[in-house]
C-alpha atoms as a PDB file:
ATOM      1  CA  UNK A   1      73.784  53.032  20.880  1.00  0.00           C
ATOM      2  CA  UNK A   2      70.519  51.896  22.759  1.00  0.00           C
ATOM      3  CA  UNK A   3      67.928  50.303  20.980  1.00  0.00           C
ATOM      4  CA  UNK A   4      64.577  51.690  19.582  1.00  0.00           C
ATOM      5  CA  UNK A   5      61.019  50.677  21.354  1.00  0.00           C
ATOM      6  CA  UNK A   6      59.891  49.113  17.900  1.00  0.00           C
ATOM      7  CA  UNK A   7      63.186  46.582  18.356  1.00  0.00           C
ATOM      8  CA  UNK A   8      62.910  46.203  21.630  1.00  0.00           C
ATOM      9  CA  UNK A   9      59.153  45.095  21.017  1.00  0.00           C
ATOM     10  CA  UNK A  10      60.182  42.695  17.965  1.00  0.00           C
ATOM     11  CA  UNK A  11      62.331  41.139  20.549  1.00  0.00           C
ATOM     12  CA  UNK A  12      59.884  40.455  23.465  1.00  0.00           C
ATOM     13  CA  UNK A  13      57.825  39.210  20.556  1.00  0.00           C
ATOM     14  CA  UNK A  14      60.547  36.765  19.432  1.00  0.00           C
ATOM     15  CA  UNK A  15      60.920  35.063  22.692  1.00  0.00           C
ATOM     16  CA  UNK A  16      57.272  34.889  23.228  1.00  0.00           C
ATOM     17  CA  UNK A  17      57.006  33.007  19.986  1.00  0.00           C
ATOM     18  CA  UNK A  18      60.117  31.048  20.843  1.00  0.00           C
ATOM     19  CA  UNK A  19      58.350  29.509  24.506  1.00  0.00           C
ATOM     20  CA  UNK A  20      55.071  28.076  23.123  1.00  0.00           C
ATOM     21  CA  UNK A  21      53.307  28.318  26.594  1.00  0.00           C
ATOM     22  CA  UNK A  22      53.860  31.737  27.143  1.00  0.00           C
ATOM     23  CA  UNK A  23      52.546  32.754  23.638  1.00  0.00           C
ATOM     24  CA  UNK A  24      49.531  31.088  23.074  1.00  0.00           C
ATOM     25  CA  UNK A  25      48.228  32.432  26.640  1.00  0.00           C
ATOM     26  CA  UNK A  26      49.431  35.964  24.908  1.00  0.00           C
ATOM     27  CA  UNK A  27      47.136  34.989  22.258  1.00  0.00           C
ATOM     28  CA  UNK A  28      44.282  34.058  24.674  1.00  0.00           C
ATOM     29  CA  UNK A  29      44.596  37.180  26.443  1.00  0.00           C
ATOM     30  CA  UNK A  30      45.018  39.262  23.688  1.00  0.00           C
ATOM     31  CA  UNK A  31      41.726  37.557  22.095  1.00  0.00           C
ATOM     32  CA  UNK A  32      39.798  38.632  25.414  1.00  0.00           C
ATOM     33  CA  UNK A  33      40.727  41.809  25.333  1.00  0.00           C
ATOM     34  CA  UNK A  34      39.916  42.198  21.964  1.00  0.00           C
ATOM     35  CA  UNK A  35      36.229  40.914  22.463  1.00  0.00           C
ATOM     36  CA  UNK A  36      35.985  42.552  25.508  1.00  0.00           C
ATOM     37  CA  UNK A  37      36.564  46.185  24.053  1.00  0.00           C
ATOM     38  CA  UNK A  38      34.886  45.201  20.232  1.00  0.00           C
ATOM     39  CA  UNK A  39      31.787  47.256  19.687  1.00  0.00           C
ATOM     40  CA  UNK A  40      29.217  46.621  17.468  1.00  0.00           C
ATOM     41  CA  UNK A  41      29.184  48.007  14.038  1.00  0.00           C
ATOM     42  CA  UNK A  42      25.202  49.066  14.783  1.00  0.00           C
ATOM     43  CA  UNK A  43      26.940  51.376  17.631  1.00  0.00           C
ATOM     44  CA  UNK A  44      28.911  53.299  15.462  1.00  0.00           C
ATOM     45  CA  UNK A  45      29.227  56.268  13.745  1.00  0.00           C
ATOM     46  CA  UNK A  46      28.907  56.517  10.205  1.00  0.00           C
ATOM     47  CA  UNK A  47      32.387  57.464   9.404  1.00  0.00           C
ATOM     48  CA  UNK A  48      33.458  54.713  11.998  1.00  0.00           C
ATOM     49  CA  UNK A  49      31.396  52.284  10.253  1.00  0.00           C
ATOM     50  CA  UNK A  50      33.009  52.618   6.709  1.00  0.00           C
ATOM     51  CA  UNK A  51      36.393  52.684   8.231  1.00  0.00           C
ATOM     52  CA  UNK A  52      35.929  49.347   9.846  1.00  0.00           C
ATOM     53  CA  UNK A  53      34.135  47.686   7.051  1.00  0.00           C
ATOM     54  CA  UNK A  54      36.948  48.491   4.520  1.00  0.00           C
ATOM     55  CA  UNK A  55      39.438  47.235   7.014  1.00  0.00           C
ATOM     56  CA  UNK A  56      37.582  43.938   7.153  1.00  0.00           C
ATOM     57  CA  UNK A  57      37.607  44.210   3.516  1.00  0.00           C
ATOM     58  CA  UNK A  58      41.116  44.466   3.369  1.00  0.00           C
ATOM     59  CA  UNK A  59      41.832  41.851   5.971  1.00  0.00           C
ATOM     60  CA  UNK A  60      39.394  39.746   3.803  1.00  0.00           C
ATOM     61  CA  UNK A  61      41.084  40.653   0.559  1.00  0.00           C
ATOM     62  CA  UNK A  62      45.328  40.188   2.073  1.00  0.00           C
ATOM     63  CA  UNK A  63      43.873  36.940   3.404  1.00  0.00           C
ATOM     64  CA  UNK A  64      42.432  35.038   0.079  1.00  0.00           C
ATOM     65  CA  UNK A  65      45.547  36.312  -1.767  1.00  0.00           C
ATOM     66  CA  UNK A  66      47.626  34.433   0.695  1.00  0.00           C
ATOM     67  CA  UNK A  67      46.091  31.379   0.932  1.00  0.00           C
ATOM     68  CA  UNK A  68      46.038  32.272  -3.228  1.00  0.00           C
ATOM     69  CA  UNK A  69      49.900  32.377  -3.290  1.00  0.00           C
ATOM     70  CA  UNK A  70      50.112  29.527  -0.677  1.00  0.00           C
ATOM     71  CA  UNK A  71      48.294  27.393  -3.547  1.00  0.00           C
ATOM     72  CA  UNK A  72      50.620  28.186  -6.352  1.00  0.00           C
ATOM     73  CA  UNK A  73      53.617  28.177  -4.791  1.00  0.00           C
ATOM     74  CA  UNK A  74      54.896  24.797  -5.096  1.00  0.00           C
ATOM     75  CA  UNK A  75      58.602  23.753  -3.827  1.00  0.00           C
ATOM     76  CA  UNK A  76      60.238  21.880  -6.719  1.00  0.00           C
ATOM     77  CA  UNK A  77      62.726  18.812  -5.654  1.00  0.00           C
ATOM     78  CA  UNK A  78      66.613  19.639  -6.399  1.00  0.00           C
ATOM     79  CA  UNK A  79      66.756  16.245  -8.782  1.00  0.00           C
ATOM     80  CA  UNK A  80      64.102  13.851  -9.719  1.00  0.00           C
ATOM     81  CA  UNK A  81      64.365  10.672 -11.913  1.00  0.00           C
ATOM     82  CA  UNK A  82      61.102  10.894 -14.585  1.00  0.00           C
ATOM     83  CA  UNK A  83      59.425   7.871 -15.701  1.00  0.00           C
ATOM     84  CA  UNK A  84      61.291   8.105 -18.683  1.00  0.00           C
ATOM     85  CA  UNK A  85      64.548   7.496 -16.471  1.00  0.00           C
ATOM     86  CA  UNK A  86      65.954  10.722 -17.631  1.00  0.00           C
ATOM     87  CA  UNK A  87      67.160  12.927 -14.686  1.00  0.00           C
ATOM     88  CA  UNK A  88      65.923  16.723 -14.768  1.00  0.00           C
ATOM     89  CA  UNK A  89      68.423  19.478 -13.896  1.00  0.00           C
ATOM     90  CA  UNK A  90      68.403  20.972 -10.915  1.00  0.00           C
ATOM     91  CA  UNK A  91      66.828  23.791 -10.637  1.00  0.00           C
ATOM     92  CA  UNK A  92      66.677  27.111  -7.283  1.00  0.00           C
ATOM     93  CA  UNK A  93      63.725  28.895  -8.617  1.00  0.00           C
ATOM     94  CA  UNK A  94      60.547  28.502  -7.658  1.00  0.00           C
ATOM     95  CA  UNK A  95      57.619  27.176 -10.298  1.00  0.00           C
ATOM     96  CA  UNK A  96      55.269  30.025 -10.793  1.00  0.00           C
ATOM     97  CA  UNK A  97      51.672  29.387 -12.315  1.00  0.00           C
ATOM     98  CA  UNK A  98      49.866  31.850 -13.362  1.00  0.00           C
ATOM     99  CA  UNK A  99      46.312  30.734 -12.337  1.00  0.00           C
ATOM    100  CA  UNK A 100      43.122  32.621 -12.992  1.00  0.00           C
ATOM    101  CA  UNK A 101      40.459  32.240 -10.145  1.00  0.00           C
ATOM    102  CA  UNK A 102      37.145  33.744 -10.432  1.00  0.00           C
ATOM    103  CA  UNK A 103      36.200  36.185  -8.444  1.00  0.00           C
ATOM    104  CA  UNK A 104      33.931  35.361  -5.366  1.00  0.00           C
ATOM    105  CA  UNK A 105      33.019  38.657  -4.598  1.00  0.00           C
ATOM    106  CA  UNK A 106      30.780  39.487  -7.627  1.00  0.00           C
ATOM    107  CA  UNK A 107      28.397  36.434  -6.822  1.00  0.00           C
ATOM    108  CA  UNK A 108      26.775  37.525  -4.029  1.00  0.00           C
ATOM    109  CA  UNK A 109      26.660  40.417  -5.987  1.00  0.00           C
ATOM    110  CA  UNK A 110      25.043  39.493  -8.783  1.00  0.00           C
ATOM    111  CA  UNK A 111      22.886  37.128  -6.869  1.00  0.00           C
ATOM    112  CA  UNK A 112      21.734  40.388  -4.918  1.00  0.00           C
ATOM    113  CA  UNK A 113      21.190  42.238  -8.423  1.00  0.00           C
ATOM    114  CA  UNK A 114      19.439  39.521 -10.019  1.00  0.00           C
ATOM    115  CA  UNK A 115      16.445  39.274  -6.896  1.00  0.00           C
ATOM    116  CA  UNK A 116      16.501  43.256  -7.023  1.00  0.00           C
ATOM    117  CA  UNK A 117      15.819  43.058 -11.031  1.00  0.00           C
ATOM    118  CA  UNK A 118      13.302  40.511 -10.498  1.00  0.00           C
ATOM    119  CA  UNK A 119      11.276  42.448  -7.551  1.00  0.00           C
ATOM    120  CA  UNK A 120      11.149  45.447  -9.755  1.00  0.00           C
ATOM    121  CA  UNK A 121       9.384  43.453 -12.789  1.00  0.00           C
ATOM    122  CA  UNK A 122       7.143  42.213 -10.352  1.00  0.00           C
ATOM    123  CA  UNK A 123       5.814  45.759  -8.815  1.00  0.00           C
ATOM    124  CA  UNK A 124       5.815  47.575 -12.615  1.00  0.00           C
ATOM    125  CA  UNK A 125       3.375  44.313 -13.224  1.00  0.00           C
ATOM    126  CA  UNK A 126       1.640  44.708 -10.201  1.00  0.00           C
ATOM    127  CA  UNK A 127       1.776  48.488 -10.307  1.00  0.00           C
ATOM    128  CA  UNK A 128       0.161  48.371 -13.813  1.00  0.00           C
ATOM    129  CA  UNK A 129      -2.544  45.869 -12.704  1.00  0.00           C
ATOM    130  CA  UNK A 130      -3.346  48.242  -9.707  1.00  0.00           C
ATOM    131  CA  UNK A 131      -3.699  51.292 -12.493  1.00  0.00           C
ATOM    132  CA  UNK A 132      -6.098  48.889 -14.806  1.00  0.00           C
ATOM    133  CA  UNK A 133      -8.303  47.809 -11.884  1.00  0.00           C
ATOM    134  CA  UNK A 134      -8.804  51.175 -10.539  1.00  0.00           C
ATOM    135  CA  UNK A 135      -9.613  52.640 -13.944  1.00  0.00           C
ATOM    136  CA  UNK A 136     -12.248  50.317 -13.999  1.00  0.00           C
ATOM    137  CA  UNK A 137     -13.566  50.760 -10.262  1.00  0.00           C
ATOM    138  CA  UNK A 138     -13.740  54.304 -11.143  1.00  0.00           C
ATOM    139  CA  UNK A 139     -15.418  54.005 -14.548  1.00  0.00           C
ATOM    140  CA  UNK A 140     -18.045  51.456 -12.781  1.00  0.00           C
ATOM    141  CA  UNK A 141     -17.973  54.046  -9.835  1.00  0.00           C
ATOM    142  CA  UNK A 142     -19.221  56.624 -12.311  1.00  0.00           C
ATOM    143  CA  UNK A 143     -21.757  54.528 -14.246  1.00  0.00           C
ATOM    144  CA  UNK A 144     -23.836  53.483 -10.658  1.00  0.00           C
ATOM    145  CA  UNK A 145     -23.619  57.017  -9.858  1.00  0.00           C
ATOM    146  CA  UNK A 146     -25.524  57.912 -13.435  1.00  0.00           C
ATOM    147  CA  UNK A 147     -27.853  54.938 -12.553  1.00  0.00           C
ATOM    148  CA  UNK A 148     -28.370  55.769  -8.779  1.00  0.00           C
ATOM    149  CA  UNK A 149     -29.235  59.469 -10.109  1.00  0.00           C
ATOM    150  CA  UNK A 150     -31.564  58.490 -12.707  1.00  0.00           C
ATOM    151  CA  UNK A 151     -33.606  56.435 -10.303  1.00  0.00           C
ATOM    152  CA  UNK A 152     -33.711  59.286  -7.590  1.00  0.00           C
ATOM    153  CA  UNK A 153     -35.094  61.556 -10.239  1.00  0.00           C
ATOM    154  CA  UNK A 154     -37.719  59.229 -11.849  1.00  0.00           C
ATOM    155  CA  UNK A 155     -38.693  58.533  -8.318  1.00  0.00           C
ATOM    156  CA  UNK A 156     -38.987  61.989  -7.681  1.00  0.00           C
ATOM    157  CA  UNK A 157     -40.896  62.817 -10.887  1.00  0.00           C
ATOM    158  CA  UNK A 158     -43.164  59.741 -10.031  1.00  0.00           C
ATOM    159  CA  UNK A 159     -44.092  61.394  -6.755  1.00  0.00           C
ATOM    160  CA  UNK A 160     -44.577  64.755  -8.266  1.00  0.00           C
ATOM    161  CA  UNK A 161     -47.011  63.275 -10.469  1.00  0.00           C
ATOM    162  CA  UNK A 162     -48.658  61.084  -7.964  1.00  0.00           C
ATOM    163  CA  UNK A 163     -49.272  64.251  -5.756  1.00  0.00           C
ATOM    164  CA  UNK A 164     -50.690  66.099  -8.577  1.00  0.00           C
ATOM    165  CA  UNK A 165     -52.828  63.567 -10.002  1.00  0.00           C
ATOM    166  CA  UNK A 166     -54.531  63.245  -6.154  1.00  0.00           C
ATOM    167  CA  UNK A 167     -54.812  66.897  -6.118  1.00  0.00           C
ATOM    168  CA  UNK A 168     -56.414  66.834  -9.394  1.00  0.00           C
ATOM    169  CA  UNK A 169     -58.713  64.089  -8.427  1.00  0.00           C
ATOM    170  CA  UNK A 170     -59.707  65.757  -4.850  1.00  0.00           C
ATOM    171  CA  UNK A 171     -61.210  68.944  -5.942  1.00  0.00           C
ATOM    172  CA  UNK A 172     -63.448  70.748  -3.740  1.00  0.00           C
ATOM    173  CA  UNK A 173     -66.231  70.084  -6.516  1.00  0.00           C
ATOM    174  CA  UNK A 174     -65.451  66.205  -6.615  1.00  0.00           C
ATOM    175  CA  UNK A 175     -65.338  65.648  -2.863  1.00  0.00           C
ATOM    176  CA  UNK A 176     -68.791  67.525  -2.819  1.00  0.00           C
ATOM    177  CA  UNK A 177     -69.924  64.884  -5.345  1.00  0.00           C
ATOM    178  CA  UNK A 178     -68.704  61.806  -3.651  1.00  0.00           C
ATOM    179  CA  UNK A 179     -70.002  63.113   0.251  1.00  0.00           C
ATOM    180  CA  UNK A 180     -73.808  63.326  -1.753  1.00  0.00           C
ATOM    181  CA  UNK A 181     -73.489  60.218  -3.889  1.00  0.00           C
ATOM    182  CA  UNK A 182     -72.073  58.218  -1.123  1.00  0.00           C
ATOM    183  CA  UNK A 183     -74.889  59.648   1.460  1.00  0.00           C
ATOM    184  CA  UNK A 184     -77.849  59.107  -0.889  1.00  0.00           C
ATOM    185  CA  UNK A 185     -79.487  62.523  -1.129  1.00  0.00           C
ATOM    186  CA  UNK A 186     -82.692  62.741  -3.571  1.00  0.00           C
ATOM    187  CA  UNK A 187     -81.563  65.410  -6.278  1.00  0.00           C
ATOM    188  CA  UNK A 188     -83.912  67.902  -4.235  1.00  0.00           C
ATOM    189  CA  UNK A 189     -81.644  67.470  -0.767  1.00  0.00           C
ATOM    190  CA  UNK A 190     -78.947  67.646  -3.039  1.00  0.00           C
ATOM    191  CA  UNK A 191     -79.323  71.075  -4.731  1.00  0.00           C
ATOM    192  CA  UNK A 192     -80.059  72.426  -0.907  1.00  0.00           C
ATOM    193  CA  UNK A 193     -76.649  70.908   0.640  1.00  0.00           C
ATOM    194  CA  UNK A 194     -74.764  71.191  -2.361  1.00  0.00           C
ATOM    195  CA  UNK A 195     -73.481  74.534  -1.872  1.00  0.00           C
ATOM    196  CA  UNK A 196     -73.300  74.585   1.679  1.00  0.00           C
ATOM    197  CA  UNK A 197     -70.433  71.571   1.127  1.00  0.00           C
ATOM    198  CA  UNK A 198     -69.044  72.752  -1.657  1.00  0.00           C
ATOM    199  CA  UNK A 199     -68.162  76.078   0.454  1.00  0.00           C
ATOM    200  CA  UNK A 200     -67.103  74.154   3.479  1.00  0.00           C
ATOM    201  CA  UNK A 201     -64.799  72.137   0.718  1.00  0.00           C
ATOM    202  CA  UNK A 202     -63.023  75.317  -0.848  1.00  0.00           C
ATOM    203  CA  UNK A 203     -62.343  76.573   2.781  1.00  0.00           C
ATOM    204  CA  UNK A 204     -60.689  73.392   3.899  1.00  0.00           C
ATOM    205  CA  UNK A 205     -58.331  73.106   0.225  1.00  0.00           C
ATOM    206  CA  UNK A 206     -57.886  76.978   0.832  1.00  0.00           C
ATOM    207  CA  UNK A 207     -56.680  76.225   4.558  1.00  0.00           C
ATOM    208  CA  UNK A 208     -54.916  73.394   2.962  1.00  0.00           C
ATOM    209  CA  UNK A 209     -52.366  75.781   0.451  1.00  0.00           C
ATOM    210  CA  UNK A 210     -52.378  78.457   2.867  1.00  0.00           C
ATOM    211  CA  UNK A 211     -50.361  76.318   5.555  1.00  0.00           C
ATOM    212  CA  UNK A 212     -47.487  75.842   3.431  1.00  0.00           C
ATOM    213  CA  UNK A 213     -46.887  79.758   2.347  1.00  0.00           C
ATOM    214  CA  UNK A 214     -47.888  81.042   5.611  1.00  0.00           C
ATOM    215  CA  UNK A 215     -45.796  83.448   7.217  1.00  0.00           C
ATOM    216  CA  UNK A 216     -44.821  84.030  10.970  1.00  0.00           C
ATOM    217  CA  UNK A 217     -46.918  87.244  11.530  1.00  0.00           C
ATOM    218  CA  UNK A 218     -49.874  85.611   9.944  1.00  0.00           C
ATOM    219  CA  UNK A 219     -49.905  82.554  12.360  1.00  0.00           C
ATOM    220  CA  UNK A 220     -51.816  84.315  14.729  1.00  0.00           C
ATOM    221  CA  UNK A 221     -54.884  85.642  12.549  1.00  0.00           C
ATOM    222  CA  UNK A 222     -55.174  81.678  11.747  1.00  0.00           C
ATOM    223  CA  UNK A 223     -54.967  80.557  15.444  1.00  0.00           C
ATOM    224  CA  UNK A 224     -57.911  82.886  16.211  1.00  0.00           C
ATOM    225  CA  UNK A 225     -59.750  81.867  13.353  1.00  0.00           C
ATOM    226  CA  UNK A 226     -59.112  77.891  13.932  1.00  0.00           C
ATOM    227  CA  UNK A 227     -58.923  78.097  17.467  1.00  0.00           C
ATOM    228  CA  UNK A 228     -62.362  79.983  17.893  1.00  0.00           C
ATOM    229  CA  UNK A 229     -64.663  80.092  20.546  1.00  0.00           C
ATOM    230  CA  UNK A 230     -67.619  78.063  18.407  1.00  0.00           C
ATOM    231  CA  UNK A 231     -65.378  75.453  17.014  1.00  0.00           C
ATOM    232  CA  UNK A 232     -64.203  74.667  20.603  1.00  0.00           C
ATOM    233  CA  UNK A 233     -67.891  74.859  21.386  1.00  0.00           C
ATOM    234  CA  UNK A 234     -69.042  72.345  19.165  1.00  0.00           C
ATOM    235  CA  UNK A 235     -65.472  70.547  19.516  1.00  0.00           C
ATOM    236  CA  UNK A 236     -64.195  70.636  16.110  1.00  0.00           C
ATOM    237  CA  UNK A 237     -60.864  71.347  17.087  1.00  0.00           C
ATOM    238  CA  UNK A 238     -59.390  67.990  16.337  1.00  0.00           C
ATOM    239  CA  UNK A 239     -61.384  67.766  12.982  1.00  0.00           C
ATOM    240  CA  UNK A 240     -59.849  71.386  11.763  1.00  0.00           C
ATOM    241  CA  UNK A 241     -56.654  70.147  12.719  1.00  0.00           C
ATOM    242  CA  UNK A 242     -56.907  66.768  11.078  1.00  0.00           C
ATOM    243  CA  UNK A 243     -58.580  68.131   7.537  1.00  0.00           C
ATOM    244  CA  UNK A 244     -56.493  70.762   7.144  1.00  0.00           C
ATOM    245  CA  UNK A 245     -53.417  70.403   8.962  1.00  0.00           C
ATOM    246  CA  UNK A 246     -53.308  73.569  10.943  1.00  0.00           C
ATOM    247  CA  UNK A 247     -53.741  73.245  14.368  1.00  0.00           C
ATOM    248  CA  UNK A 248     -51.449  74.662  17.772  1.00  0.00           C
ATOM    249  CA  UNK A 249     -48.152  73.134  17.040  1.00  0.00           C
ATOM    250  CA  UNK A 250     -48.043  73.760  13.222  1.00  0.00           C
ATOM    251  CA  UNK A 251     -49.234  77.278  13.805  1.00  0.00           C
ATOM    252  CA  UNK A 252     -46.415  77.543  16.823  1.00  0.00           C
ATOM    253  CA  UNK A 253     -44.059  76.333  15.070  1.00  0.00           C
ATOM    254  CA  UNK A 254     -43.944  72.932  16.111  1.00  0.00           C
ATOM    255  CA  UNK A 255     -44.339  69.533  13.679  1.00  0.00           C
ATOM    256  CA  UNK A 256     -47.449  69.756  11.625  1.00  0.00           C
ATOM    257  CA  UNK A 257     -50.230  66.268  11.951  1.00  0.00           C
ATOM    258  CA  UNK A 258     -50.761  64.709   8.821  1.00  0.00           C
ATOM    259  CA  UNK A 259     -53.662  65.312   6.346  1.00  0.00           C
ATOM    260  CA  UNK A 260     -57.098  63.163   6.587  1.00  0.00           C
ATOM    261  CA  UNK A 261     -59.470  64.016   3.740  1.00  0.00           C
ATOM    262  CA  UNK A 262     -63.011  63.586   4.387  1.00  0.00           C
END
């Protein structure tokens, strides 16, 4: 009867082993090959990837429990002569100790578990100062906006009271006052410009309001009346404009000069 492939194999094996030249350039080749056609474990599939790492583990594992049983197995001599000059019996079976080896896996393990556990206190502590400091950015957020709004309203009430005090001090009647005080009219040259002003004065504060709730139709009526034929005769355009603050561009729509009281 012929023999199988599998003991025809264990045979060319045998005599490889047997001439010590010829095997350990089987070995070298079969190492080349083997690194020639590896591929990386980041080049693999996923499936691929846990079947090669539990082989390694395996390989890993059948490995330390040889060397393991290499350790403990130790060959006992047939007869030996103790100090004691007694000779012990011979004995075929092996010694077997029973040793108990911790387990070298689990350290890099726990080393591993220990750095996570530690890494996690550290962010709930840093996590939890984050929470307090924003909690206070937002209540100090909060308490310059209340201060911020405060200011913007006394400022505005300030102005509001400003612009009503000057209106209250600039009267027609006043500013009629202070233009014959300040030009030193005898009280007889008084009572004759005195109402002559005082009209001039009502028209210009009258012109004054009347610019700011004018309406588009009624720009026109005022450009005739402002932009007449005697007060570009006597060239009191500019003076209209400047007193009143109506002049072409407010009443076209454009930006409005700025007041001058007399």
């Amino acid at each position: 009867m012929g023999k199988s492939a599998a003991e025809k194999m264990r045979e060319y094996r045998q005599r490889l082993k047997d001439n010590a030249e010829k095997y350990e350039a089987y070995l070298t080749k079969a190492k080349q090959r083997k690194k020639r056609n590896y591929v990386l474990v980041n080049q693999l599939s996923s499936t691929e990837k846990k079947r090669r790492r539990e082989k390694n583990r395996n390989d890993v594992r059948a490995h330390r429990i040889k060397k393991r049983i290499e350790r403990v197995d130790i060959p006992q001599p047939c007869t030996s002569l103790s100090k004691s000059g007694y000779e012990t019996p011979e004995s075929a079976d092996r010694l077997i100790m029973n040793m108990s080896f911790p387990n070298r896996r689990n350290g890099p393990r726990k080393r591993v578990q220990r750095a996570l556990s530690k890494k996690n206190r550290e962010y709930k502590e840093l996590k939890l100062k984050f929470e307090n400091i924003r909690k206070k950015y937002r209540t100090n957020l909060s308490r310059l906006q209340r201060i911020k709004k405060k200011q913007r309203y006394e400022t505005q009430q300030g102005q509001i009271q400003n612009e009503k005090q000057l209106a209250e001090s600039n009267t027609p009647r006043r500013q009629t006052d202070e233009l014959i005080r300040s030009a030193g009219f005898t009280k007889q040259q008084s009572r004759r410009v005195r109402k002559q002003l005082l009209f001039a004065n009502v028209v210009q504060s009258e012109l004054q309001k009347s610019r700011q709730r004018i309406k588009r139709g009624e720009r026109g009526i005022l450009g005739g009346l402002i932009g007449g034929k005697i007060i570009i005769k006597y060239r009191l355009a500019r003076s209209v404009n400047k007193s009143t603050g109506l002049g072409r561009n407010t009443l076209s729509g454009g930006r409005s000069s700025c007041l001058a009281f007399w």
